[in-house]
PDB file of N, CA and C in Angstrom:
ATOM      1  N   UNK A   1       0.846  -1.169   0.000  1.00  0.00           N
ATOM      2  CA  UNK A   1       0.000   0.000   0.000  1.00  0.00           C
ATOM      3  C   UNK A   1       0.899   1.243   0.000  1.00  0.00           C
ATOM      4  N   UNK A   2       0.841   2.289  -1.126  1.00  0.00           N
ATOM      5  CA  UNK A   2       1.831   3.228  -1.030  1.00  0.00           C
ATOM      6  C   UNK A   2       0.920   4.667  -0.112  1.00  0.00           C
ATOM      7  N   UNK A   3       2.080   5.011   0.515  1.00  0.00           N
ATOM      8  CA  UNK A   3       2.175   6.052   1.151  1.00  0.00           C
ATOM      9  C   UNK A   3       1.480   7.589   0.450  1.00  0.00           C
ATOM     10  N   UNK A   4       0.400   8.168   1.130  1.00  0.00           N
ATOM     11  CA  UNK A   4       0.283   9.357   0.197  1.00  0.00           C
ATOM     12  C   UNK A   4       0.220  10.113   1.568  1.00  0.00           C
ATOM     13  N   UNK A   5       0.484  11.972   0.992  1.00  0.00           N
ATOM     14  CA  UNK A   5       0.100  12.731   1.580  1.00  0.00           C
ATOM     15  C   UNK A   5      -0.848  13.713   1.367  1.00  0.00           C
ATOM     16  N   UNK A   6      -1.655  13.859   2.108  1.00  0.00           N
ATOM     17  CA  UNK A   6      -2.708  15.204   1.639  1.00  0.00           C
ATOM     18  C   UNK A   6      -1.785  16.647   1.938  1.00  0.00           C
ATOM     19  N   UNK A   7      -2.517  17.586   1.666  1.00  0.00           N
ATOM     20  CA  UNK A   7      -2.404  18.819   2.283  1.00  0.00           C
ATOM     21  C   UNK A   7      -2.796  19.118   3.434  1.00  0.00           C
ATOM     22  N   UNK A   8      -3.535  18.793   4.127  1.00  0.00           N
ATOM     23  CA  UNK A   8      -3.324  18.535   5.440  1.00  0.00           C
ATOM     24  C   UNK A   8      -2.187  17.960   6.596  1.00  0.00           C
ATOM     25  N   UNK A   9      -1.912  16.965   5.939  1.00  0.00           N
ATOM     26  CA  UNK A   9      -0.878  16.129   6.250  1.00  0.00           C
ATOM     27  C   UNK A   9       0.581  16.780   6.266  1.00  0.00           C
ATOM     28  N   UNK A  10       0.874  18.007   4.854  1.00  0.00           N
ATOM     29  CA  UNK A  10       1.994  18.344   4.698  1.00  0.00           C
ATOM     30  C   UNK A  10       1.721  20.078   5.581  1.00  0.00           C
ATOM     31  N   UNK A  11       0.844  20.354   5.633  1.00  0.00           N
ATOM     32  CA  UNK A  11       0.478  22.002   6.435  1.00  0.00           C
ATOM     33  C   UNK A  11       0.455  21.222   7.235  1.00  0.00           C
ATOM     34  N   UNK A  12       0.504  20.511   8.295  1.00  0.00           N
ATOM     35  CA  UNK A  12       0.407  20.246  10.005  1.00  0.00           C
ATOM     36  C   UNK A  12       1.645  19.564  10.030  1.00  0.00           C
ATOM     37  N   UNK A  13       2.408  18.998   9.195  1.00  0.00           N
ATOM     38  CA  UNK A  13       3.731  19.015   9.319  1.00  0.00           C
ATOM     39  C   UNK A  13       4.523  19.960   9.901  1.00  0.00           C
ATOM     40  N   UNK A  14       4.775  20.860   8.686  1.00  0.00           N
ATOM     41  CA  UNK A  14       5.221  21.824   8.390  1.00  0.00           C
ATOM     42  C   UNK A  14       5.060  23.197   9.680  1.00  0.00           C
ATOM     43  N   UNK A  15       3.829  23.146  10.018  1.00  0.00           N
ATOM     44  CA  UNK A  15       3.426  23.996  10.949  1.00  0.00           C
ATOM     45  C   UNK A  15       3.920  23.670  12.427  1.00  0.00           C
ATOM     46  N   UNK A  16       3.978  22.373  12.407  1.00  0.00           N
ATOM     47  CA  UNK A  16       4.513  21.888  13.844  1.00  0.00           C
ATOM     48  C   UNK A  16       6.246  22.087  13.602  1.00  0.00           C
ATOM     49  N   UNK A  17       6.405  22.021  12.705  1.00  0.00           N
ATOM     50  CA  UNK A  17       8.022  21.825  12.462  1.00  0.00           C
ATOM     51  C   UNK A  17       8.631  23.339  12.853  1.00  0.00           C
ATOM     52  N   UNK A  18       7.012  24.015  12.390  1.00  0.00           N
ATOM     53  CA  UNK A  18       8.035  25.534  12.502  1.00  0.00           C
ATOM     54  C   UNK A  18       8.023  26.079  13.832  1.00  0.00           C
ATOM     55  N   UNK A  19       6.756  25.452  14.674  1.00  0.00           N
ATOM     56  CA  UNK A  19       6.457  26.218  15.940  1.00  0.00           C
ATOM     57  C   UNK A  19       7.731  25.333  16.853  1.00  0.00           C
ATOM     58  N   UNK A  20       7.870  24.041  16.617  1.00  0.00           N
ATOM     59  CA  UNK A  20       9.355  23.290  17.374  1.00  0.00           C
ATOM     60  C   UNK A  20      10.341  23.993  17.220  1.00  0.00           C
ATOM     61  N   UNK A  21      10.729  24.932  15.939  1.00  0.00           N
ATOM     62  CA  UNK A  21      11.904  25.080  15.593  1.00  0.00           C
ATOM     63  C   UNK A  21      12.275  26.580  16.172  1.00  0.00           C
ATOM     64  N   UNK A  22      11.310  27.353  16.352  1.00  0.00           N
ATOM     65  CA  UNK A  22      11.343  28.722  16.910  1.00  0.00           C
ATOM     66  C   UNK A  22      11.012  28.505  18.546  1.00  0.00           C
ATOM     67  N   UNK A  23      10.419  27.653  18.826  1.00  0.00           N
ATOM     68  CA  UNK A  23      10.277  27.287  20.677  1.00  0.00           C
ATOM     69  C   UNK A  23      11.425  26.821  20.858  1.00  0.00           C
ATOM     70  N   UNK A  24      12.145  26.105  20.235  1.00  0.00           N
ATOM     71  CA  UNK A  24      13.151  25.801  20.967  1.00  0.00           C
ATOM     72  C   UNK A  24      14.789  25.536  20.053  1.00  0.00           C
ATOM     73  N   UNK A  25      14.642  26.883  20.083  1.00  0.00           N
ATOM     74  CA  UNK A  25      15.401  27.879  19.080  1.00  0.00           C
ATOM     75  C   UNK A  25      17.273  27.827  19.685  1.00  0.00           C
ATOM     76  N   UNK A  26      17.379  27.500  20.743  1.00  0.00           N
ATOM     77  CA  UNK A  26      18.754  27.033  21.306  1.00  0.00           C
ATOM     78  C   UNK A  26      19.315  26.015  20.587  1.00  0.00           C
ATOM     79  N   UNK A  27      18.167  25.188  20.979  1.00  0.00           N
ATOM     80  CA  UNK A  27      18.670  23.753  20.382  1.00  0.00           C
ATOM     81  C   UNK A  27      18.524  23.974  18.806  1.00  0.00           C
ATOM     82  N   UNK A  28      17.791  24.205  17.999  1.00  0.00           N
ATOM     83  CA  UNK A  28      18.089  24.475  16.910  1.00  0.00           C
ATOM     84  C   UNK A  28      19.798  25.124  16.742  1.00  0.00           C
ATOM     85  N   UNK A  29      19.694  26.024  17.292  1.00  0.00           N
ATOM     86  CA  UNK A  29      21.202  26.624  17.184  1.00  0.00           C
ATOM     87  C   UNK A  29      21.978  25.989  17.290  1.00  0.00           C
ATOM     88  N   UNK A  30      22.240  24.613  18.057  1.00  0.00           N
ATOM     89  CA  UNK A  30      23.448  23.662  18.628  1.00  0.00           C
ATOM     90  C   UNK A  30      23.531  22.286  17.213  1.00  0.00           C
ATOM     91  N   UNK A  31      21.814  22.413  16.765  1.00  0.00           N
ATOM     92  CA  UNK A  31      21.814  21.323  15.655  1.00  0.00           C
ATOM     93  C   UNK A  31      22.539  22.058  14.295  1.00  0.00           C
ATOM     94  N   UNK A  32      22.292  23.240  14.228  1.00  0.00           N
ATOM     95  CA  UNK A  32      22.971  24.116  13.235  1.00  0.00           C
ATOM     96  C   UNK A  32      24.801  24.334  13.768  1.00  0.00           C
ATOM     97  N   UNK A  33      25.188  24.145  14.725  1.00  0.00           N
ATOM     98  CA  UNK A  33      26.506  24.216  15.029  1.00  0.00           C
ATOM     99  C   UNK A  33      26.921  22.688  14.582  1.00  0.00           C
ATOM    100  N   UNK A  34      26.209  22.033  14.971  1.00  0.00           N
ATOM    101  CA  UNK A  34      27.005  20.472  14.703  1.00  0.00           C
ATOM    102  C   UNK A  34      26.984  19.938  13.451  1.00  0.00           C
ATOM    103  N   UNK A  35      26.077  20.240  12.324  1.00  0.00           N
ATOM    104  CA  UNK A  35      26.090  19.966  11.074  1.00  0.00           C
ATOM    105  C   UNK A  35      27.057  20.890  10.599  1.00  0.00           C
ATOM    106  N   UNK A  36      27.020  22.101  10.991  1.00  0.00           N
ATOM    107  CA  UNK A  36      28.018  22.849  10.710  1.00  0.00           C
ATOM    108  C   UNK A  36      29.256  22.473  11.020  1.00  0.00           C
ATOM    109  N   UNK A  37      29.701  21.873  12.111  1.00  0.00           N
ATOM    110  CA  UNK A  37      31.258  21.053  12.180  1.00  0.00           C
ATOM    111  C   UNK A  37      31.237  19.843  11.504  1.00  0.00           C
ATOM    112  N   UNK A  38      30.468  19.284  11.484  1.00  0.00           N
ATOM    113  CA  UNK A  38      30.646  17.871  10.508  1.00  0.00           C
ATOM    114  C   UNK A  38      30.291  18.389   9.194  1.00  0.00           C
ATOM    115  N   UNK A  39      29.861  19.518   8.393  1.00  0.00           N
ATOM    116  CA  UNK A  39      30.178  19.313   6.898  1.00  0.00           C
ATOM    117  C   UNK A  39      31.748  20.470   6.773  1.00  0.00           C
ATOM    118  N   UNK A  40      31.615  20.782   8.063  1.00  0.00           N
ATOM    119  CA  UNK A  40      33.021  22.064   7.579  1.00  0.00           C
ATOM    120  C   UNK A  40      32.289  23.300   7.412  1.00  0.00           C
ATOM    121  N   UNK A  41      32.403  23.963   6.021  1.00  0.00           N
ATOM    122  CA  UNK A  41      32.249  25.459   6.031  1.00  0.00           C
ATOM    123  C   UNK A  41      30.547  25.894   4.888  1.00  0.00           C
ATOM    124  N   UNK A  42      29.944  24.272   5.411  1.00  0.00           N
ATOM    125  CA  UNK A  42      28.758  24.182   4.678  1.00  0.00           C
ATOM    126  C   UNK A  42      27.656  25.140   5.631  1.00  0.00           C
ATOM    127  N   UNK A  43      27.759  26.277   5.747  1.00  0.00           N
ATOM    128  CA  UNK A  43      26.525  27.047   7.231  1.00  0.00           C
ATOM    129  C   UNK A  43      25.204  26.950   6.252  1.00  0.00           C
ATOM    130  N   UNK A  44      25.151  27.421   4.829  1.00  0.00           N
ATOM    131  CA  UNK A  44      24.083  27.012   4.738  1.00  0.00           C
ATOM    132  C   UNK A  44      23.320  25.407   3.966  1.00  0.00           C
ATOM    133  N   UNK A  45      24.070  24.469   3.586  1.00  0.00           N
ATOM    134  CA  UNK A  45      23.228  23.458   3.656  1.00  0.00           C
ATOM    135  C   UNK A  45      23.690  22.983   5.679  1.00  0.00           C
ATOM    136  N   UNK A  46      24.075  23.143   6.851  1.00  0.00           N
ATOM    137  CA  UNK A  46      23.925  22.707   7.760  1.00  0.00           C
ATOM    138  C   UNK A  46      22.508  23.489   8.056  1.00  0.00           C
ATOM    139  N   UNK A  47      22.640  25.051   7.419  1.00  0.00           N
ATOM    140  CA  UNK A  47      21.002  25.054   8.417  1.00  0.00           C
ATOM    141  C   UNK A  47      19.812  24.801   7.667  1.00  0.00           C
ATOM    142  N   UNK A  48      19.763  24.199   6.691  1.00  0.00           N
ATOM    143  CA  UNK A  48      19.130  23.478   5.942  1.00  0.00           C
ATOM    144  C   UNK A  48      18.341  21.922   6.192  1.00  0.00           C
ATOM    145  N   UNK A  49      19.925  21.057   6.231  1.00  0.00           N
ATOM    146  CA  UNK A  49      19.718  20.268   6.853  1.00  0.00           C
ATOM    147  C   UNK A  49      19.169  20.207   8.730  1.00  0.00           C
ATOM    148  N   UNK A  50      19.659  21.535   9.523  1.00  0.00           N
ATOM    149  CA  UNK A  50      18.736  21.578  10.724  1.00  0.00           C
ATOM    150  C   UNK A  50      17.317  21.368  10.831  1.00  0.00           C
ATOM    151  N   UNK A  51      16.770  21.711   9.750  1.00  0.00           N
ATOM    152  CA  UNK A  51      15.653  21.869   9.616  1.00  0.00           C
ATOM    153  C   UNK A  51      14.896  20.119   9.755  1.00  0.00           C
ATOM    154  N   UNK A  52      15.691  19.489   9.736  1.00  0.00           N
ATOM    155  CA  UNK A  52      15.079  17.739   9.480  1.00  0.00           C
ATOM    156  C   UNK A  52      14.117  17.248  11.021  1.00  0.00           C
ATOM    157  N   UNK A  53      15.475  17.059  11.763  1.00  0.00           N
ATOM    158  CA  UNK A  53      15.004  16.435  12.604  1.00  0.00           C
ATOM    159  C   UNK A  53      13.571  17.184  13.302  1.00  0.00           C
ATOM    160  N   UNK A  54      13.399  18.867  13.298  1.00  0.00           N
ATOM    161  CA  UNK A  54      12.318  19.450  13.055  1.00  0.00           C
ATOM    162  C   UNK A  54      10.973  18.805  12.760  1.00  0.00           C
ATOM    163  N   UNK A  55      11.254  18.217  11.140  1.00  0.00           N
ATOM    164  CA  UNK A  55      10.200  18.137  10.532  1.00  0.00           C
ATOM    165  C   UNK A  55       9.352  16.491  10.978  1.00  0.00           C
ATOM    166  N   UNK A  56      10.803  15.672  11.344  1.00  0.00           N
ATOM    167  CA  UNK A  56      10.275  14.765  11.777  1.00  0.00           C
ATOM    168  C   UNK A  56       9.654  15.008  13.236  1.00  0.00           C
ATOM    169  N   UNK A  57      10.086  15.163  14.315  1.00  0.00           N
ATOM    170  CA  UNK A  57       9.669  15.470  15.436  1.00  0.00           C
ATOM    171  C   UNK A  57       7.898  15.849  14.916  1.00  0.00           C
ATOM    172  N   UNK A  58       7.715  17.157  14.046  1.00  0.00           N
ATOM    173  CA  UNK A  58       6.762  17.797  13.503  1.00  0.00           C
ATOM    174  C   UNK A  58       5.745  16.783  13.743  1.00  0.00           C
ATOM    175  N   UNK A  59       6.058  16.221  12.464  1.00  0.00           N
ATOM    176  CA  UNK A  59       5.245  15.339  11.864  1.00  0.00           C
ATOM    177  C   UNK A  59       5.004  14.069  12.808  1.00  0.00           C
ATOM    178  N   UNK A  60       5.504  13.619  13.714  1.00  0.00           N
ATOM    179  CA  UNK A  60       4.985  12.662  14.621  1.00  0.00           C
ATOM    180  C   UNK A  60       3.671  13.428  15.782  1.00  0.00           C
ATOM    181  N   UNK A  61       4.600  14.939  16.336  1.00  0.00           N
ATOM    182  CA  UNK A  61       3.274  15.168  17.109  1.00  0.00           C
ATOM    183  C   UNK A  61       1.727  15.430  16.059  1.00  0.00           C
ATOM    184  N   UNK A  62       1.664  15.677  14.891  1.00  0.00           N
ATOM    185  CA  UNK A  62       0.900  15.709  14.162  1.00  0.00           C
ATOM    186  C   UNK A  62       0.280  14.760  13.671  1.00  0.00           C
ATOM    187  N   UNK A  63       0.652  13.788  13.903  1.00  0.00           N
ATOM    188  CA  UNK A  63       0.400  12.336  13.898  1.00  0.00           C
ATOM    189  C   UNK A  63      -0.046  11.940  15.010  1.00  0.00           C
ATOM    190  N   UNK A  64       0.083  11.836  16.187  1.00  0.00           N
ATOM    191  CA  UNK A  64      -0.480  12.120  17.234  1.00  0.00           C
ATOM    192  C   UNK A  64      -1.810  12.892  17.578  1.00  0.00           C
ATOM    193  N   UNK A  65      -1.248  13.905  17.194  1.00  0.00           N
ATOM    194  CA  UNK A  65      -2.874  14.953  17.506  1.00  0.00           C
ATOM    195  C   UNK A  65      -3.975  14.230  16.561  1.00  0.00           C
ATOM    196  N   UNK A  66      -3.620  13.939  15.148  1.00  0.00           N
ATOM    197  CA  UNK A  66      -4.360  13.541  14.211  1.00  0.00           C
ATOM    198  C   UNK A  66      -5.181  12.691  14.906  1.00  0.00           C
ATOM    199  N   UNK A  67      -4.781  11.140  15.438  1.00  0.00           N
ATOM    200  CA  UNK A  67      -4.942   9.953  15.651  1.00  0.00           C
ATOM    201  C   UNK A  67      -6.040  10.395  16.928  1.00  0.00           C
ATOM    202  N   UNK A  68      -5.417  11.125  18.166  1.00  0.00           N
ATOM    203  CA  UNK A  68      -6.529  11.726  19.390  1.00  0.00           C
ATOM    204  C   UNK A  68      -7.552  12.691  19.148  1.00  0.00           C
ATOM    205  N   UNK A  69      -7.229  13.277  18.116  1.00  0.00           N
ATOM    206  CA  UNK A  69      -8.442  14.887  17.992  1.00  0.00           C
ATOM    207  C   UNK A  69      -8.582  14.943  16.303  1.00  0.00           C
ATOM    208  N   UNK A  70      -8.199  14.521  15.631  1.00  0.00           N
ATOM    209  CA  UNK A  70      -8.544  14.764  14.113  1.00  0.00           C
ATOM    210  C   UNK A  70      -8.036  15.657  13.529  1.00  0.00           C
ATOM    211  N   UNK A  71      -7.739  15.544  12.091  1.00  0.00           N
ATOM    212  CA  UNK A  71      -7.474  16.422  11.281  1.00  0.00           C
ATOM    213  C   UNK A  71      -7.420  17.871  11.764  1.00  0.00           C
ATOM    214  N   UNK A  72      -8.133  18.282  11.464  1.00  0.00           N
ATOM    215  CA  UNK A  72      -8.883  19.864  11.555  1.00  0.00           C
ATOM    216  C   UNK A  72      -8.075  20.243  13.288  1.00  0.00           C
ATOM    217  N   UNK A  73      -8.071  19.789  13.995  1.00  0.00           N
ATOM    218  CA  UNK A  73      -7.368  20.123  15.541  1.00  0.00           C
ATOM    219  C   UNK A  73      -6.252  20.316  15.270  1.00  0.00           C
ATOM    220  N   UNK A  74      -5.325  19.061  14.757  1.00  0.00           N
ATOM    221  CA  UNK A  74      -3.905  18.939  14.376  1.00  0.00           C
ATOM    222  C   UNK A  74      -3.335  19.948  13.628  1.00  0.00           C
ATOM    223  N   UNK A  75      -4.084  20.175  12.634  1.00  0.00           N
ATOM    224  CA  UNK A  75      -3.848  21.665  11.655  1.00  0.00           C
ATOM    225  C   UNK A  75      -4.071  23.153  12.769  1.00  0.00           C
ATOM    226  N   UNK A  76      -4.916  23.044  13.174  1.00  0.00           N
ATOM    227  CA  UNK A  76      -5.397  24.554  13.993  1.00  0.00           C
ATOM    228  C   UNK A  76      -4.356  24.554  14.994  1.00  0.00           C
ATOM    229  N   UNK A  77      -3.953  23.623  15.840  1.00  0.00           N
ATOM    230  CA  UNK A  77      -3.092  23.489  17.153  1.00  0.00           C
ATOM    231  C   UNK A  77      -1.925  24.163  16.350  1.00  0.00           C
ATOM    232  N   UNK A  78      -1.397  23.414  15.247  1.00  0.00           N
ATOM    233  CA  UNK A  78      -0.227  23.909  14.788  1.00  0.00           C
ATOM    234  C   UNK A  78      -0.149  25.423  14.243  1.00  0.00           C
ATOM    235  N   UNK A  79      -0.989  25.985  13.904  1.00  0.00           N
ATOM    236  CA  UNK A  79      -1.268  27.548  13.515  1.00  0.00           C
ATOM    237  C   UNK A  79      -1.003  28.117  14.664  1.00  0.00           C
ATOM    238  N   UNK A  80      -1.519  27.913  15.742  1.00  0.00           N
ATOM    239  CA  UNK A  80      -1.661  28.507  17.401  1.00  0.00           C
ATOM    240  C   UNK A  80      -0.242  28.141  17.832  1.00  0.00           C
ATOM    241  N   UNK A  81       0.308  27.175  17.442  1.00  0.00           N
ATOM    242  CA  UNK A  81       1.601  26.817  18.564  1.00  0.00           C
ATOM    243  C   UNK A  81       2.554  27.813  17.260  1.00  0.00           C
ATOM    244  N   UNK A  82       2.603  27.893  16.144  1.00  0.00           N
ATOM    245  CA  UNK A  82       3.590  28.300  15.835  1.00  0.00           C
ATOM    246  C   UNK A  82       3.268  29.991  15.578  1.00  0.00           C
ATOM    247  N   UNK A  83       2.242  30.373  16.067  1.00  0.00           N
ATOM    248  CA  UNK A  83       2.145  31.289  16.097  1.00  0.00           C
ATOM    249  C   UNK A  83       2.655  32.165  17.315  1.00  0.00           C
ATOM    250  N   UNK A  84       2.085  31.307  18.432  1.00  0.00           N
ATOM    251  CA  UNK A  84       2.861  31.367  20.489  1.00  0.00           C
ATOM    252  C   UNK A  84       4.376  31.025  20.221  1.00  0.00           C
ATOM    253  N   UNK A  85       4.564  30.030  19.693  1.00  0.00           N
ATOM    254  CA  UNK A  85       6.229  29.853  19.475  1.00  0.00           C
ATOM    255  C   UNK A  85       6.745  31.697  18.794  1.00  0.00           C
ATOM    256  N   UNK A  86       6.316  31.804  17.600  1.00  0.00           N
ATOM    257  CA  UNK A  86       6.796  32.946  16.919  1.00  0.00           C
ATOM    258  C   UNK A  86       7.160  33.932  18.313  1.00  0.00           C
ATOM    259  N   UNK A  87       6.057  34.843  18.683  1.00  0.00           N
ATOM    260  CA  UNK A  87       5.950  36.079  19.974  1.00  0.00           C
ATOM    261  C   UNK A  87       6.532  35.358  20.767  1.00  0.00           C
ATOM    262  N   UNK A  88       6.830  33.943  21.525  1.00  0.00           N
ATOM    263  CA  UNK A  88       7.939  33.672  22.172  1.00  0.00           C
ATOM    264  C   UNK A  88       9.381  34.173  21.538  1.00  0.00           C
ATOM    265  N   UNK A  89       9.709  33.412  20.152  1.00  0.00           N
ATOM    266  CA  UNK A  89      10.987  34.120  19.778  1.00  0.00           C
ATOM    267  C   UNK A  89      11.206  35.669  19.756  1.00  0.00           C
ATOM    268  N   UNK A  90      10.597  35.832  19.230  1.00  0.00           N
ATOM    269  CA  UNK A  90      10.774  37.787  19.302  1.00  0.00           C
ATOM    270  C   UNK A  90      11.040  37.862  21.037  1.00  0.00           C
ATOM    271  N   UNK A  91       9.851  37.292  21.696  1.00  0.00           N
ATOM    272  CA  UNK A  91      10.115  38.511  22.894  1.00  0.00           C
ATOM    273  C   UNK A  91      11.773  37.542  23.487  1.00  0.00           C
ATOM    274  N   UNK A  92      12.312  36.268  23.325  1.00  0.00           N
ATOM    275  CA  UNK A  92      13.236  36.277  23.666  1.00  0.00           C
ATOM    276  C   UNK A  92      14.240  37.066  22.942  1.00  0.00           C
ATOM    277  N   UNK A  93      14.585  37.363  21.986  1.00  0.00           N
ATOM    278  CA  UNK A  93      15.714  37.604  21.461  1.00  0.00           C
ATOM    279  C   UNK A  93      15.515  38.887  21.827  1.00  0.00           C
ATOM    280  N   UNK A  94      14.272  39.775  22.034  1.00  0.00           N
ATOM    281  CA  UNK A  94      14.219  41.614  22.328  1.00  0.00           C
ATOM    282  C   UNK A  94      15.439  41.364  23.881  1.00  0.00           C
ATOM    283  N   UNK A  95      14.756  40.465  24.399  1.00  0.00           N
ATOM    284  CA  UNK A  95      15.176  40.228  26.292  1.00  0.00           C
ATOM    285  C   UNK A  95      16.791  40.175  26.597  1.00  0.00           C
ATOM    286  N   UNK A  96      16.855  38.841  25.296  1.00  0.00           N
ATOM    287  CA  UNK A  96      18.353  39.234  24.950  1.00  0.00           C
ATOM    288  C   UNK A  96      19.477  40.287  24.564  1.00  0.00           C
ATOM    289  N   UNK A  97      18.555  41.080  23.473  1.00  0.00           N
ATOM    290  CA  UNK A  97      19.432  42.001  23.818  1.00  0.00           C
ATOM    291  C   UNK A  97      19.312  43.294  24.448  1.00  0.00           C
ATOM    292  N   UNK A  98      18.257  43.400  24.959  1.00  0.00           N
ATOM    293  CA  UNK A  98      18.357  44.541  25.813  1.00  0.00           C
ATOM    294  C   UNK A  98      19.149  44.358  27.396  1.00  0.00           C
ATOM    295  N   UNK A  99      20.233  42.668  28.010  1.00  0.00           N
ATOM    296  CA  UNK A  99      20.310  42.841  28.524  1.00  0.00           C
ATOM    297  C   UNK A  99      21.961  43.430  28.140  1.00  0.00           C
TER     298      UNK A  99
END
């Protein structure tokens, strides 16, 4: 049985991938340092490739939500979290440097 994806499937990905990736935006930074030492002076396919483990993480809690609350939740949660993730990043990095 082959594998398909809807648009649903790839927007609640995607959306979870982005609200993970801006919440917890350190660790992104440390996954972008370490691809960055293991390809050498590759910064942008390392933060490229950062972006993976993201999408998987993503896509499992979306898979999750799917399976407990349905479609339509899984998609909306991810609009809301990566939207709270977003105004989290801003107000950290303002905090940062105003100290």
């Amino acid at each position: 049985m082959p594998v398909t994806f809807d648009t649903a499937t790839i927007a609640g990905t995607a959306l979870w991938a982005i609200a993970l990736y801006l919440g917890f935006s350190p660790v992104a930074d440390r996954v972008i340092a370490a691809f960055e030492s293991w390809l050498g002076q590759g910064a942008a396919a390392a933060s490229l490739l950062s972006v993976g483990p993201f999408l998987l993480i993503g896509g499992m809690v979306y898979y999750g939500l799917t399976l407990t609350m349905g479609d339509s939740w899984a998609v909306s949660l991810g609009v809301i979290a990566a939207v709270g993730c977003g105004v989290y990043e801003l107000g950290r990095r303002d905090g940062q440097a105003s100290e």
